[in-house]
C-alpha atoms as a PDB file:
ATOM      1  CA  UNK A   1      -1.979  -4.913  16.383  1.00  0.00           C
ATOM      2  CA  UNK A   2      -1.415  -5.057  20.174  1.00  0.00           C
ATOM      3  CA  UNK A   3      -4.197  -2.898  21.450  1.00  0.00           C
ATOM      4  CA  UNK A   4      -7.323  -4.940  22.137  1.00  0.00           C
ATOM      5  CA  UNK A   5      -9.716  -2.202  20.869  1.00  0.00           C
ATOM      6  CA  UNK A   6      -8.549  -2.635  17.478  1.00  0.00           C
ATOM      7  CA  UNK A   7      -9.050  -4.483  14.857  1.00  0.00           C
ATOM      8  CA  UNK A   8      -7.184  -6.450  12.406  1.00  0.00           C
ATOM      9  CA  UNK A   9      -7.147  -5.543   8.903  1.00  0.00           C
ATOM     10  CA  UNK A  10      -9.036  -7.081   6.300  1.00  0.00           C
ATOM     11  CA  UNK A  11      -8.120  -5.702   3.489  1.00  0.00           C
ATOM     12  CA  UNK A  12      -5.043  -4.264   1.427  1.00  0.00           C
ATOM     13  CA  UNK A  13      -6.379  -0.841   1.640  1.00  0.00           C
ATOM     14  CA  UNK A  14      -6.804  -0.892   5.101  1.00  0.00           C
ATOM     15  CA  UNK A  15      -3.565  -3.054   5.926  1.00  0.00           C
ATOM     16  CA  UNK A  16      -1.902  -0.273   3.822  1.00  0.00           C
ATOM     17  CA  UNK A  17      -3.271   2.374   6.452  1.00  0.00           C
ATOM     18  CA  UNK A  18      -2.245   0.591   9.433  1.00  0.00           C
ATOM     19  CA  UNK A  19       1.049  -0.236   7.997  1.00  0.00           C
ATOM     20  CA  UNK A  20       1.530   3.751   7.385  1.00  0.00           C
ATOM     21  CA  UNK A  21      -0.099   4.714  10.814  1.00  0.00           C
ATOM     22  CA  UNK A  22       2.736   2.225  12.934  1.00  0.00           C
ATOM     23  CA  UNK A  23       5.619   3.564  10.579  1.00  0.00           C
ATOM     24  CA  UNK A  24       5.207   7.335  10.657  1.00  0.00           C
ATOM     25  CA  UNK A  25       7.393   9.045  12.471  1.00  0.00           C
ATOM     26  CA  UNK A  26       9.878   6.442  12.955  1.00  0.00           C
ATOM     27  CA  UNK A  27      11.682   7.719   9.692  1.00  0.00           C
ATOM     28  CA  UNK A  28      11.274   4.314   8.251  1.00  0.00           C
ATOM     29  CA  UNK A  29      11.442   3.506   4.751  1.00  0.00           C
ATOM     30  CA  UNK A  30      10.020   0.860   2.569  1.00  0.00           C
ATOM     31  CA  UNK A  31      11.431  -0.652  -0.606  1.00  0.00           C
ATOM     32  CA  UNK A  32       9.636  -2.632  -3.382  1.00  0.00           C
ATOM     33  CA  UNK A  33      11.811  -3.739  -6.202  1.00  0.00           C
ATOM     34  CA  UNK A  34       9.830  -5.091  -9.367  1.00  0.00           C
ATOM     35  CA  UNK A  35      11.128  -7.520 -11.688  1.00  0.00           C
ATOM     36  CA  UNK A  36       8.366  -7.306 -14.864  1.00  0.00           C
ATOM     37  CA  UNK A  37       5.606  -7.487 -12.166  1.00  0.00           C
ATOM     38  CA  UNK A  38       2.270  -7.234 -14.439  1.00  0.00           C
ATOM     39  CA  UNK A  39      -1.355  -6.012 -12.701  1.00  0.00           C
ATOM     40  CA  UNK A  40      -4.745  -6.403 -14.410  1.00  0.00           C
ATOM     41  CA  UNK A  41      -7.137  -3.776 -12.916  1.00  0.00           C
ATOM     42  CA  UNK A  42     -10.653  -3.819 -13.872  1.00  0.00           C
ATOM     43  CA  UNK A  43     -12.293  -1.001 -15.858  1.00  0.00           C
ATOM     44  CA  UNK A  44     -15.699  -1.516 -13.755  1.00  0.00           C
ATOM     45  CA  UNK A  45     -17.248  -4.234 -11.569  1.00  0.00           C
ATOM     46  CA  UNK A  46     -18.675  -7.206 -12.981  1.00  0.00           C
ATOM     47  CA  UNK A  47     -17.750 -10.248 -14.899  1.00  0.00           C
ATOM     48  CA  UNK A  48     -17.618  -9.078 -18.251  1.00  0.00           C
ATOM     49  CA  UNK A  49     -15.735  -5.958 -17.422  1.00  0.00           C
ATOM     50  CA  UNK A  50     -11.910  -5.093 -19.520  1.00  0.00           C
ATOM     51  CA  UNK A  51      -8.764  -4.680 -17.918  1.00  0.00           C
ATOM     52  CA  UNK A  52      -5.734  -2.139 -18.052  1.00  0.00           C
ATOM     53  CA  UNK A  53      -2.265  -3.794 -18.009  1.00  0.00           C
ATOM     54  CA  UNK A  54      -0.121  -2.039 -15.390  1.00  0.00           C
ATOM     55  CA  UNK A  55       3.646  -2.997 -16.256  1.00  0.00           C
ATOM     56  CA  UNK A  56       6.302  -2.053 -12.955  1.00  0.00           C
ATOM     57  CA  UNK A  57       9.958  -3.012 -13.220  1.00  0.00           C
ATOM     58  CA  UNK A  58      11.975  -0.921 -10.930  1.00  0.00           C
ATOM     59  CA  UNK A  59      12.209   0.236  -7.636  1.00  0.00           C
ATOM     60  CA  UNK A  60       9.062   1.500  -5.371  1.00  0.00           C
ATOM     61  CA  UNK A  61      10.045   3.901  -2.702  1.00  0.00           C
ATOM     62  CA  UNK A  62       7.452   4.597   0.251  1.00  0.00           C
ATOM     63  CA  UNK A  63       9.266   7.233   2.961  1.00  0.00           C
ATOM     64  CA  UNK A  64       7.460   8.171   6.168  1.00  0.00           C
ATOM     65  CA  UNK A  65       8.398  11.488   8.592  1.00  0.00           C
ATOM     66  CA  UNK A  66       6.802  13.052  11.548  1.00  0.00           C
ATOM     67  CA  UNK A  67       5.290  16.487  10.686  1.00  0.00           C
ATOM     68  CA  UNK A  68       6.491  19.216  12.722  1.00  0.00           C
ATOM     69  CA  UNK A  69       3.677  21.601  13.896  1.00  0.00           C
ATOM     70  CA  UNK A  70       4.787  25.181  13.181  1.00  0.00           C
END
């Protein structure tokens, strides 16, 4: 970030946003290709908590495009 009012981000939801913000409206595109990419996300907070197995093996498209005001 180049403006000094802002701040960097410090976390993947937030870097996510920013990331978003600078790309839209610049038609860009972003490609994630997963090759048996496993992610354990926690059922609740806390040590003893379970986790879901999220399995992704393919291709994760993210577009962006300007809205036109009607």
């Amino acid at each position: 970030m180049t403006e000094s009012n802002t701040t960097e981000p410090t976390n993947w939801p937030d870097l996510a946003m920013s990331l978003f913000d600078g790309l839209t409206g610049r038609k860009a595109e972003i490609t994630y290709d997963f090759d048996q990419l496993e992610v354990s996300v926690p059922h609740h907070v806390g040590e003893a908590c379970k986790y879901a197995t999220w399995k992704l093996n393919g291709v994760l498209k993210i577009r962006t495009a300007e809205k036109t005001q009607a």
